[in-house]
N, C-alpha and C. Protein backbone atom coordinates (compact mmCIF):
# COMPACT_ATOMS: atom_id res chain seq x y z
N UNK A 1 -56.47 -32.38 18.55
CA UNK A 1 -55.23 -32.15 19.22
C UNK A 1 -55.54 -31.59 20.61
N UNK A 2 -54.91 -32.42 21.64
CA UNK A 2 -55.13 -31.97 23.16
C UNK A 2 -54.38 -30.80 23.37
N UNK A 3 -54.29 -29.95 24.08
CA UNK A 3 -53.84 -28.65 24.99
C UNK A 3 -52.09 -28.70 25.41
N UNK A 4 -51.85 -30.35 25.36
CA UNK A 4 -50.81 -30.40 25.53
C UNK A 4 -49.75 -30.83 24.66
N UNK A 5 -50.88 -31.68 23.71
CA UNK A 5 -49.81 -31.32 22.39
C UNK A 5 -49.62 -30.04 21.39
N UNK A 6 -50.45 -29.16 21.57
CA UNK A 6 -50.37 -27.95 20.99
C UNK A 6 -49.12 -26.89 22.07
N UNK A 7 -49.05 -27.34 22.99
CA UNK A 7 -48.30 -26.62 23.81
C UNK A 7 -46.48 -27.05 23.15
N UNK A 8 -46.51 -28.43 23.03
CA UNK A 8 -45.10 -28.79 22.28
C UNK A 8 -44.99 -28.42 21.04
N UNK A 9 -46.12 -28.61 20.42
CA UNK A 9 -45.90 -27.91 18.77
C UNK A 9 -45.72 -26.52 18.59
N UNK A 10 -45.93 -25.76 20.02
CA UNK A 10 -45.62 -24.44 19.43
C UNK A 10 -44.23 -24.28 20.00
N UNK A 11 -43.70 -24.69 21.40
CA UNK A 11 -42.37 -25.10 21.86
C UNK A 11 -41.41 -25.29 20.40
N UNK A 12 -41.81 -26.14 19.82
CA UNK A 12 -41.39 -26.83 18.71
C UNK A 12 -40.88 -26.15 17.97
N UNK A 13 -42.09 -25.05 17.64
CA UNK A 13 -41.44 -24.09 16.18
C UNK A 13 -40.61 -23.14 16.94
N UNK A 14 -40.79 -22.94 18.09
CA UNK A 14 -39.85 -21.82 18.73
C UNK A 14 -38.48 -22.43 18.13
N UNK A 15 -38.49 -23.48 19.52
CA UNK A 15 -36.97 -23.79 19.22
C UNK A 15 -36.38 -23.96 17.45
N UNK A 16 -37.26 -24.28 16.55
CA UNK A 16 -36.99 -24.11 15.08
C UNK A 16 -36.37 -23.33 14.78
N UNK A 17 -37.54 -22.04 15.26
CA UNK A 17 -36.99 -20.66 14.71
C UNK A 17 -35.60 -19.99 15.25
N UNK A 18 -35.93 -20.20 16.38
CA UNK A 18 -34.21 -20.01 17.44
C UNK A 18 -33.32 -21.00 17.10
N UNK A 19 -32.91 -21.79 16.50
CA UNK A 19 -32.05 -23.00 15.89
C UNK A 19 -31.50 -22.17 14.13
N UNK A 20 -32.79 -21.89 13.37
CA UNK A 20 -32.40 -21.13 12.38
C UNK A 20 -32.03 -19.97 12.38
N UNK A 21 -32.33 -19.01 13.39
CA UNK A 21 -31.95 -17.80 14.01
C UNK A 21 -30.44 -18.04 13.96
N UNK A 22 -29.88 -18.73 15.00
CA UNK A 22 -28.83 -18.84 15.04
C UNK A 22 -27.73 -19.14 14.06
N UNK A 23 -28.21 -19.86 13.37
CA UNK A 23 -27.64 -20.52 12.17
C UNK A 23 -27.21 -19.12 11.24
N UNK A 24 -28.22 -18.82 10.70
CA UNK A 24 -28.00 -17.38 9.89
C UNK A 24 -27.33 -16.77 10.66
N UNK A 25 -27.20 -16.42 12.38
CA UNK A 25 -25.58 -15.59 12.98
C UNK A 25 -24.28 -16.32 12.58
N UNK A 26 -24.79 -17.36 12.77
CA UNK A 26 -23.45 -18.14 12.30
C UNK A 26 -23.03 -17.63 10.76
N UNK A 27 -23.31 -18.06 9.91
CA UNK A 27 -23.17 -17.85 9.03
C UNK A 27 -22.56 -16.74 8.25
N UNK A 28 -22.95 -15.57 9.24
CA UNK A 28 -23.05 -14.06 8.82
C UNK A 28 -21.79 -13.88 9.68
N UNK A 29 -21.38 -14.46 10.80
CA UNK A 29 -20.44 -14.31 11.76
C UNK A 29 -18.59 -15.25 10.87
N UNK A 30 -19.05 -15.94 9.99
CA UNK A 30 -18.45 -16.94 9.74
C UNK A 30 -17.95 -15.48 7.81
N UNK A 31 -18.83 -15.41 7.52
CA UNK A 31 -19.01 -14.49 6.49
C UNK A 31 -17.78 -13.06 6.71
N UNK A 32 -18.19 -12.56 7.95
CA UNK A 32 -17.27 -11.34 7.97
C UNK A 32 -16.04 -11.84 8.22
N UNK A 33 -15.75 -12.60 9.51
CA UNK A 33 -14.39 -13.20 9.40
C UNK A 33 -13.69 -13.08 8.46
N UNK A 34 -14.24 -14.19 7.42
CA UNK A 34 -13.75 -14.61 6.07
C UNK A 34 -13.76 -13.28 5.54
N UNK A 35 -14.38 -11.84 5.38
CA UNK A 35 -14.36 -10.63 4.35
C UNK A 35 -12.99 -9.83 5.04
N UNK A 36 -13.10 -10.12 6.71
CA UNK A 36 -11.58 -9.38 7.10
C UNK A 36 -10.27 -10.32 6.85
N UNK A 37 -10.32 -11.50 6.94
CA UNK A 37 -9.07 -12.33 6.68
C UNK A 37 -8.78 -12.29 5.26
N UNK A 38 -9.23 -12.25 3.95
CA UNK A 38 -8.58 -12.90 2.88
C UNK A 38 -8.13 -12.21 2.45
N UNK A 39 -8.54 -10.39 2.05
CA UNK A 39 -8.11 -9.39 1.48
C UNK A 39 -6.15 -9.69 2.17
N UNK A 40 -5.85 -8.98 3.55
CA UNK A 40 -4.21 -9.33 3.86
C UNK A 40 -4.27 -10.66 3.43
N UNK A 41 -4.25 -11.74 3.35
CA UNK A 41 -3.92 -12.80 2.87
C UNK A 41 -3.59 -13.23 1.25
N UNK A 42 -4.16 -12.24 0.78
CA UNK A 42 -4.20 -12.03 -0.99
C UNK A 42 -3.15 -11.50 -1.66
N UNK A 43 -2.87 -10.47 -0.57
CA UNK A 43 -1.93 -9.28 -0.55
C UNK A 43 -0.68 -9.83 -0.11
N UNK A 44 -0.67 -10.45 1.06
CA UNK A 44 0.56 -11.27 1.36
C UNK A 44 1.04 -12.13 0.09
N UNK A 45 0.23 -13.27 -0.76
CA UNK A 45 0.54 -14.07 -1.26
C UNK A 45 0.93 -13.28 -2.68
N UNK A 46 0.76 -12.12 -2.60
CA UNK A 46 1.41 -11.29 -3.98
C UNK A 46 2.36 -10.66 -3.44
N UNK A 47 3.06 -10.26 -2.19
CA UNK A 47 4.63 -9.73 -1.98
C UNK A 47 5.52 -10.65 -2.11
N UNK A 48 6.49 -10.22 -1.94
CA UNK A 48 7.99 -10.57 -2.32
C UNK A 48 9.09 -9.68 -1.06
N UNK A 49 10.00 -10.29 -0.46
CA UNK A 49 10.59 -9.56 0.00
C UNK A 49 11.98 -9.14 -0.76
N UNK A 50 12.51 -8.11 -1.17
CA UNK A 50 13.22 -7.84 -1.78
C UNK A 50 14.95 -8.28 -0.89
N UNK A 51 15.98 -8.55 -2.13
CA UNK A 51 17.18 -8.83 -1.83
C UNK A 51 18.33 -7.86 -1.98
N UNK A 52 17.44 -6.42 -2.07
CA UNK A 52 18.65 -5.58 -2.61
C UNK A 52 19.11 -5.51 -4.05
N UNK A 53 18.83 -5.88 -4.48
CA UNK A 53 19.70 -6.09 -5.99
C UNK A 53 19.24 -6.45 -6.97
N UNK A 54 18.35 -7.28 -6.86
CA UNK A 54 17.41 -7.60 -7.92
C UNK A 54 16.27 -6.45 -8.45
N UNK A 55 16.31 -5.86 -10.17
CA UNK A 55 15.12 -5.20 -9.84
C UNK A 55 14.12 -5.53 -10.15
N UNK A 56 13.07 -4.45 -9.76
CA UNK A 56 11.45 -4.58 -10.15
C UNK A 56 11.10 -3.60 -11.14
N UNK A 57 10.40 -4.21 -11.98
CA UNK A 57 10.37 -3.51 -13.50
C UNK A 57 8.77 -2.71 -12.90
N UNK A 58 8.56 -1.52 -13.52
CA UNK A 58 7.92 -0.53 -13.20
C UNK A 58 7.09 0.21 -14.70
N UNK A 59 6.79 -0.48 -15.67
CA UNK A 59 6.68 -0.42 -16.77
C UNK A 59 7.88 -0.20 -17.55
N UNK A 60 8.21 1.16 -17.81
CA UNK A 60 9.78 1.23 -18.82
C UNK A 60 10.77 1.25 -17.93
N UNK A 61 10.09 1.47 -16.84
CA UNK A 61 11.47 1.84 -15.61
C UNK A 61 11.77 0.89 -14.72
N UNK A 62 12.62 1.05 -14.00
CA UNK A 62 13.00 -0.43 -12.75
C UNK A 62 13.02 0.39 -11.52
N UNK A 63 13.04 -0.43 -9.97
CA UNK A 63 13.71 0.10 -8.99
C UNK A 63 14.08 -1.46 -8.20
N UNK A 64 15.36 -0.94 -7.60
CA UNK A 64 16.00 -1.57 -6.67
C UNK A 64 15.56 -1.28 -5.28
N UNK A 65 14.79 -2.25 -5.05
CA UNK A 65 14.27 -1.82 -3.62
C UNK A 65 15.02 -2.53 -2.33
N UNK A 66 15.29 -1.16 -1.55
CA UNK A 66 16.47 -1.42 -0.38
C UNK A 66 16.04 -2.95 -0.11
N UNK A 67 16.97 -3.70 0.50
CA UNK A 67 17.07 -5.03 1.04
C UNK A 67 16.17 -5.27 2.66
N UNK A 68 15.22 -6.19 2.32
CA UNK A 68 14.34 -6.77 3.29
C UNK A 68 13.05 -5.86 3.49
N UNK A 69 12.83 -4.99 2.32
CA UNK A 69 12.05 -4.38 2.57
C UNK A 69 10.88 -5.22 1.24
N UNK A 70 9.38 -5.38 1.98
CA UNK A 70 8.11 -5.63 1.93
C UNK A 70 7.51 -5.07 0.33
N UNK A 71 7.77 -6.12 -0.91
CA UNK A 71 7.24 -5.52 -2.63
C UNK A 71 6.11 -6.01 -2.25
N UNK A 72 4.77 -5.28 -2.43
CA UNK A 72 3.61 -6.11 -3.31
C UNK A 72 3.33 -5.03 -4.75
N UNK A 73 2.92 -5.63 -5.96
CA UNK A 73 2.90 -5.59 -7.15
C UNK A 73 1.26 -5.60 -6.87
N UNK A 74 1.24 -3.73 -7.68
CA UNK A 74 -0.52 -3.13 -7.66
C UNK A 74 -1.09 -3.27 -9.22
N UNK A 75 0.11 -3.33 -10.03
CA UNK A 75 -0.08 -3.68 -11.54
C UNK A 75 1.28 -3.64 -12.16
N UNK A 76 0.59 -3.77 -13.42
CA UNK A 76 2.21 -3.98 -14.67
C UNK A 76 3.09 -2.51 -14.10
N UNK A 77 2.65 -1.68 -13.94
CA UNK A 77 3.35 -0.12 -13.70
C UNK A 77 3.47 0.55 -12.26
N UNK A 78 2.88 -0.49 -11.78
CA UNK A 78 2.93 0.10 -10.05
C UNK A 78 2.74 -0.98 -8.82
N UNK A 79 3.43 -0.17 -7.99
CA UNK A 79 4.13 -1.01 -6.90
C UNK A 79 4.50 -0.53 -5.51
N UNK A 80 3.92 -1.19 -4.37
CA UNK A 80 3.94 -0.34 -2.98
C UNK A 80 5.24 -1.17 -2.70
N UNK A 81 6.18 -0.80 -1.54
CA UNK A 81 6.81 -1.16 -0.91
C UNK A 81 6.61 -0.26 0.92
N UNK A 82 7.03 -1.50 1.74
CA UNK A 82 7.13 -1.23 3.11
C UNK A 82 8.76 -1.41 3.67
N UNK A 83 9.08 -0.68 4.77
CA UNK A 83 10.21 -0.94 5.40
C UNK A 83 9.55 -2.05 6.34
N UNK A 84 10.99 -3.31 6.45
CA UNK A 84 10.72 -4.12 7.23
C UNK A 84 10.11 -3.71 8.37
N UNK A 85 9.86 -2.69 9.26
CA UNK A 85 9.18 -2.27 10.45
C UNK A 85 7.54 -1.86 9.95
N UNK A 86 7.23 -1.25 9.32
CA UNK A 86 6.04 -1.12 8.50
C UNK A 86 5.95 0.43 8.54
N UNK A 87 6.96 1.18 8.66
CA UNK A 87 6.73 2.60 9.55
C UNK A 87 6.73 3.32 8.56
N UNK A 88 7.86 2.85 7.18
CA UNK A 88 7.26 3.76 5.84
C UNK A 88 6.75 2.72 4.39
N UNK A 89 6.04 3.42 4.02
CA UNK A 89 4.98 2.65 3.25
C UNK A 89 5.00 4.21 2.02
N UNK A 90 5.15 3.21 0.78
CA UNK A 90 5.66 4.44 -0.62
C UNK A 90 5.43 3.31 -1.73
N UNK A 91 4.39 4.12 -2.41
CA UNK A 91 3.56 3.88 -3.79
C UNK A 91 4.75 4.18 -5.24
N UNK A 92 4.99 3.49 -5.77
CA UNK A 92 5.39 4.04 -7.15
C UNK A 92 4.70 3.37 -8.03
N UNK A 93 4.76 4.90 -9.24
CA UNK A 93 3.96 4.26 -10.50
C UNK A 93 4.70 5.04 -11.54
N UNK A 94 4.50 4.43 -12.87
CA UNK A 94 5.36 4.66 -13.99
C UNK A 94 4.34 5.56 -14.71
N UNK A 95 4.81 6.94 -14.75
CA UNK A 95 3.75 7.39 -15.70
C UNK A 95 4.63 8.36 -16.67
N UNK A 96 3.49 8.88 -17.40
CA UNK A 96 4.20 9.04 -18.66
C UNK A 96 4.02 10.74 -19.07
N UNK A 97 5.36 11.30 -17.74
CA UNK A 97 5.11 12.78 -17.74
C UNK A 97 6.84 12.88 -17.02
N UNK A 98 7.00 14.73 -16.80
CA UNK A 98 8.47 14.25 -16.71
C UNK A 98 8.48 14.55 -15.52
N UNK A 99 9.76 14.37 -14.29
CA UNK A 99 9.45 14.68 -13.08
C UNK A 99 9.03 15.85 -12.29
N UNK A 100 9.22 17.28 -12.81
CA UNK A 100 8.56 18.71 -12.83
C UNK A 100 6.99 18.46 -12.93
N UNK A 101 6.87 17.43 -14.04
CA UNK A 101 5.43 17.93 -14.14
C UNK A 101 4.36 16.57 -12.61
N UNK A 102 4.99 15.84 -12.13
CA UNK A 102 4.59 15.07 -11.44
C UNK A 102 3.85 16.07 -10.50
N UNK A 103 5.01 16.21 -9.48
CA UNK A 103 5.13 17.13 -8.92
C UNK A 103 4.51 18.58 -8.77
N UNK A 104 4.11 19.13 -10.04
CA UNK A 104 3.63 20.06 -9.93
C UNK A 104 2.44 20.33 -10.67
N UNK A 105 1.99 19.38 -10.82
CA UNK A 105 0.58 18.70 -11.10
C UNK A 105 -0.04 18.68 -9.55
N UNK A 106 0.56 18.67 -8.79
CA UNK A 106 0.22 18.45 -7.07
C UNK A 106 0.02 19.57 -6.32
N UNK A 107 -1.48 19.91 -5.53
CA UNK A 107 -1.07 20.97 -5.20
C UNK A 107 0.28 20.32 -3.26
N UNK A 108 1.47 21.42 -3.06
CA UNK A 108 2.26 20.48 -2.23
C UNK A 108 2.64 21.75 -0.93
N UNK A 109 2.80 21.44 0.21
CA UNK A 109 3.36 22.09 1.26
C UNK A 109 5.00 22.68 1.47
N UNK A 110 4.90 23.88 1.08
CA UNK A 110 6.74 24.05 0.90
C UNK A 110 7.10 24.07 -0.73
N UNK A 111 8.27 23.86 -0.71
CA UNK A 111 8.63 24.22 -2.00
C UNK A 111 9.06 22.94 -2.23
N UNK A 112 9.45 23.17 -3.97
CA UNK A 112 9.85 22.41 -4.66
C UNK A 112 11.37 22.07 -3.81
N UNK A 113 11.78 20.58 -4.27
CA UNK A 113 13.41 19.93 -4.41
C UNK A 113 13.95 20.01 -5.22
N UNK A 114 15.13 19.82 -6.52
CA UNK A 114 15.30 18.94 -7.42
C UNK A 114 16.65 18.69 -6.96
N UNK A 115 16.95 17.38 -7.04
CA UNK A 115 18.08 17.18 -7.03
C UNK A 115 18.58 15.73 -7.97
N UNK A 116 20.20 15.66 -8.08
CA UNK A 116 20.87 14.46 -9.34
C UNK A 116 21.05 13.89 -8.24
N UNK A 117 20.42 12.37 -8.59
CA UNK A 117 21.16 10.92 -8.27
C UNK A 117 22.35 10.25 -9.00
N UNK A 118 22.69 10.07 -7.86
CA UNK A 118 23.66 9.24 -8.07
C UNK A 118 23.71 8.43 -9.65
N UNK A 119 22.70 7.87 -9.80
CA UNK A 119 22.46 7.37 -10.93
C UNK A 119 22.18 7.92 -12.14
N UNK A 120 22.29 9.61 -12.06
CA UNK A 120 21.94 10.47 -12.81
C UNK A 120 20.75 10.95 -13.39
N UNK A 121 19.83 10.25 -13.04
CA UNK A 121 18.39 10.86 -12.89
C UNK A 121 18.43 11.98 -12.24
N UNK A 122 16.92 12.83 -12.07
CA UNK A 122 16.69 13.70 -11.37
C UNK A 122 15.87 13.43 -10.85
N UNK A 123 15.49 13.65 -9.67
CA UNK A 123 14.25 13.58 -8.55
C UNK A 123 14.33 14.85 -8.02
N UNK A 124 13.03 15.13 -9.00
CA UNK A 124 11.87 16.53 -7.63
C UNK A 124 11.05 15.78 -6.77
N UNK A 125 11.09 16.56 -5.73
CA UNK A 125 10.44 15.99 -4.55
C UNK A 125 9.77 17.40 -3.94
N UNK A 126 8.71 17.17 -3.21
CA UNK A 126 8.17 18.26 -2.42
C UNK A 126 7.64 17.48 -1.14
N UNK A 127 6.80 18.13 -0.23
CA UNK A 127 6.14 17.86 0.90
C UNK A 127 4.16 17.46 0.68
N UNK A 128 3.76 16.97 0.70
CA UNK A 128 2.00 17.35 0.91
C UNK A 128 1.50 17.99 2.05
N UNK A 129 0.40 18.85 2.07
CA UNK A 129 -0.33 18.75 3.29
C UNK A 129 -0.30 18.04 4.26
N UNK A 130 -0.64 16.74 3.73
CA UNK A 130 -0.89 15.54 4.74
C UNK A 130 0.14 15.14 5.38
N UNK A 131 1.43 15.34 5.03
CA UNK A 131 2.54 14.65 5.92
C UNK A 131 3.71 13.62 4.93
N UNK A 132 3.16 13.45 3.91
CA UNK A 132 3.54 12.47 2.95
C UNK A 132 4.86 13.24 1.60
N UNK A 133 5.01 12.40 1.46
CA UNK A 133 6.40 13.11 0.49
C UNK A 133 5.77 12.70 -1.20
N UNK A 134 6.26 13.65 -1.85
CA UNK A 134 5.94 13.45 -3.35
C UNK A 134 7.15 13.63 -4.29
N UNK A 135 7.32 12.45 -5.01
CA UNK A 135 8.42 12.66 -5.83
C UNK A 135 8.41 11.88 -7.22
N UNK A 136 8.75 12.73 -8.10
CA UNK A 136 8.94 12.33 -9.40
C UNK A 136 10.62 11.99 -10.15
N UNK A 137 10.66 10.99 -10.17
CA UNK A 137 12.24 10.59 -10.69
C UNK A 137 12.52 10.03 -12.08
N UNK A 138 13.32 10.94 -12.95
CA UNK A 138 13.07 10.44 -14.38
C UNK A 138 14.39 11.38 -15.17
N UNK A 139 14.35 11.27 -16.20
CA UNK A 139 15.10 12.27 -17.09
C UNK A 139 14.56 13.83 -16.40
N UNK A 140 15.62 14.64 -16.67
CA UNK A 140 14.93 16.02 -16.35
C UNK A 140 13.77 16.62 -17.00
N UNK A 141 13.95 16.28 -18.36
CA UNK A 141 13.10 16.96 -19.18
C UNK A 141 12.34 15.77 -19.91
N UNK A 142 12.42 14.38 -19.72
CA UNK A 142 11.62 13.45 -20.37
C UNK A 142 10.64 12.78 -19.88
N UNK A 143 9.81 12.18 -20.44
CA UNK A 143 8.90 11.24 -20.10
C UNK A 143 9.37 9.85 -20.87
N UNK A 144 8.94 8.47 -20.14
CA UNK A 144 8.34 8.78 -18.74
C UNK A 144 8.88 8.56 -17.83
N UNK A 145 8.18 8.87 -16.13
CA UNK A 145 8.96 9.03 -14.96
C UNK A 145 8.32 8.01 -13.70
N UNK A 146 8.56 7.61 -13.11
CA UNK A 146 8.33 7.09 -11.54
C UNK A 146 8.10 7.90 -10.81
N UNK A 147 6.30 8.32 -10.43
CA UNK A 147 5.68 8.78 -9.07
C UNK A 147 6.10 8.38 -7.53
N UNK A 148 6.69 8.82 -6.83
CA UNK A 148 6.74 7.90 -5.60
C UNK A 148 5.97 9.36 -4.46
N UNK A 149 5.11 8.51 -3.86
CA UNK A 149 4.31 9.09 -2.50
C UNK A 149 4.50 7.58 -1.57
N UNK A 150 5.13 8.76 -1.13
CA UNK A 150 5.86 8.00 0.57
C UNK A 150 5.07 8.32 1.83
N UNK A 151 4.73 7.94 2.71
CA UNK A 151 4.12 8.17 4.04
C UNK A 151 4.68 7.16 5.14
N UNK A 152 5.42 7.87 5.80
CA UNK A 152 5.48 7.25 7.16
C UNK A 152 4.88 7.25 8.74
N UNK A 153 4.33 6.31 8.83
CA UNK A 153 4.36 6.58 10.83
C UNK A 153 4.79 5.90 11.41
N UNK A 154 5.74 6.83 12.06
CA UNK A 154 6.66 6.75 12.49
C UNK A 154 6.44 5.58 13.79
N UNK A 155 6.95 4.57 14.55
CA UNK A 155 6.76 4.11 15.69
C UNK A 155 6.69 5.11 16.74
N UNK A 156 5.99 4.73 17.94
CA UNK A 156 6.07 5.70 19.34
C UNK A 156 7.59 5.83 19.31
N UNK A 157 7.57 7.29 19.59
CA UNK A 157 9.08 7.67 20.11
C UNK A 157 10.18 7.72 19.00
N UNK A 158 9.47 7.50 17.81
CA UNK A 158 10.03 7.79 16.44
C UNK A 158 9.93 9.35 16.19
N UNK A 159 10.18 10.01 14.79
CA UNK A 159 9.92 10.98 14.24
C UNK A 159 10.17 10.21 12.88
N UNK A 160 9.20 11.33 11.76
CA UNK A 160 9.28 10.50 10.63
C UNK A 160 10.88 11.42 9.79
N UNK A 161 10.92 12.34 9.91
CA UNK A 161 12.37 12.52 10.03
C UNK A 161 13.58 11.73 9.84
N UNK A 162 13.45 10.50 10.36
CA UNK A 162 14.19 9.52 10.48
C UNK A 162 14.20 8.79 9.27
N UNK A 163 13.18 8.81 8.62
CA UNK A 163 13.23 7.87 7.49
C UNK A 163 13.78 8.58 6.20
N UNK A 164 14.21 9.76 6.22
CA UNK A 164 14.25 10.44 5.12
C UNK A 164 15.35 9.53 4.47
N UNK A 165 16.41 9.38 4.93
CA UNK A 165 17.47 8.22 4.51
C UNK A 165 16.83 7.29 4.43
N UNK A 166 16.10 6.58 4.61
CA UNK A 166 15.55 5.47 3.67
C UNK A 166 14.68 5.59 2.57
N UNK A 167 13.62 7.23 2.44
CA UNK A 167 13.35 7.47 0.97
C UNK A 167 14.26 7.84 0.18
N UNK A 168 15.44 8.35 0.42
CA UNK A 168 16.87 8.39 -0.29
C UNK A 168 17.06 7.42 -0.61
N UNK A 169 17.24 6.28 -0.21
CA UNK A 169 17.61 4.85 -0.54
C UNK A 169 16.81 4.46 -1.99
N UNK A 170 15.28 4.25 -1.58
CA UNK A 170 14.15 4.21 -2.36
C UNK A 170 14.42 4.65 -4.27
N UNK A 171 14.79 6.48 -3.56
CA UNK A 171 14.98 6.97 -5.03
C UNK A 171 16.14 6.62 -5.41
N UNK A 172 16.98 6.28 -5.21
CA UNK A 172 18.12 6.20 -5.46
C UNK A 172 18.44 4.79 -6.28
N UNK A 173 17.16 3.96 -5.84
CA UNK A 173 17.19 2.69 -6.30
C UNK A 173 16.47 2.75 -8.06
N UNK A 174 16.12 3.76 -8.41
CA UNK A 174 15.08 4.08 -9.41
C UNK A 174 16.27 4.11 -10.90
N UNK A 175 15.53 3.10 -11.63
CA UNK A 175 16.53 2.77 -12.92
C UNK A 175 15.55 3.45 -14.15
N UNK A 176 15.95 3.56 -15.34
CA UNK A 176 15.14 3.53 -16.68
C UNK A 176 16.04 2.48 -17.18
């Protein structure tokens, strides 16, 4: 082999290796994409936007979730919902304790709530540390009850303040 074909054969494997180089970015580039896109896409294709009126069963319990607001279904017993703006975002789950003890199973900021719905349930509610609301809605003294932890943020030039009437709504929607 002359001087100058050894000069292309090593040209050669370069460009190889820089051809497969690239390939594996690709790949790996093509890889994360796909790990940030499908999770929301999964999640989308399991919500529902609610109509007001129809409910959502919560293991023994139901809720009526305000109208146009964002269901996805986390299991047989639990269930996030969003306000159409995305500003409050609130977990419920059906568990099998009474609303006192939800609640105060938690360590919480401020004091206890309790107050009767409309629907004649009771919902205790308190504050967290973090900013987030905690509430247990059920018989007074029975099990079982609906957890709801609510968190809002608020849009610029919002306060989360504002939403408290729509976690009113929320509990208010809460059936056995």
């Amino acid at each position: 082999m002359d001087g100058e074909a050894r000069v292309r054969s090593a040209v050669r494997r370069w460009e190889l290796a820089l051809a497969c180089a690239a390939a594996a970015l690709l790949i790996v580039g093509v890889a994360l994409a796909v790990a940030a896109a499908v999770p929301p896409v999964i999640a989308n294709l399991s919500s529902e936007v609610s109509d007001g009126v129809t409910e959502t069963s919560l293991g023994e319990a139901a809720v009526v979730v305000p109208v146009d607001w964002l269901i996805t279904r986390d299991s047989g017993g639990a269930i996030t919902v969003r306000t159409p703006d995305g500003a409050l975002r609130a977990r419920l789950d059906a568990l099998d304790e009474t609303p006192a003890a939800i609640v105060g199973s938690t360590p919480v900021h401020g004091p206890q709530r309790v107050e009767l719905l409309a629907s004649g349930l009771t919902a205790v509610h308190a504050d967290l540390d973090d900013g987030r609301l905690l509430a247990g809605v059920g018989e007074a003294d029975a099990a079982p009850s609906v957890r709801v932890v609510a968190e809002v943020s608020a849009p610029e030039g919002g306060a989360s303040a504002d939403y408290r009437a729509a976690i009113g709504d929320l509990l208010e929607g809460i059936r056995r």
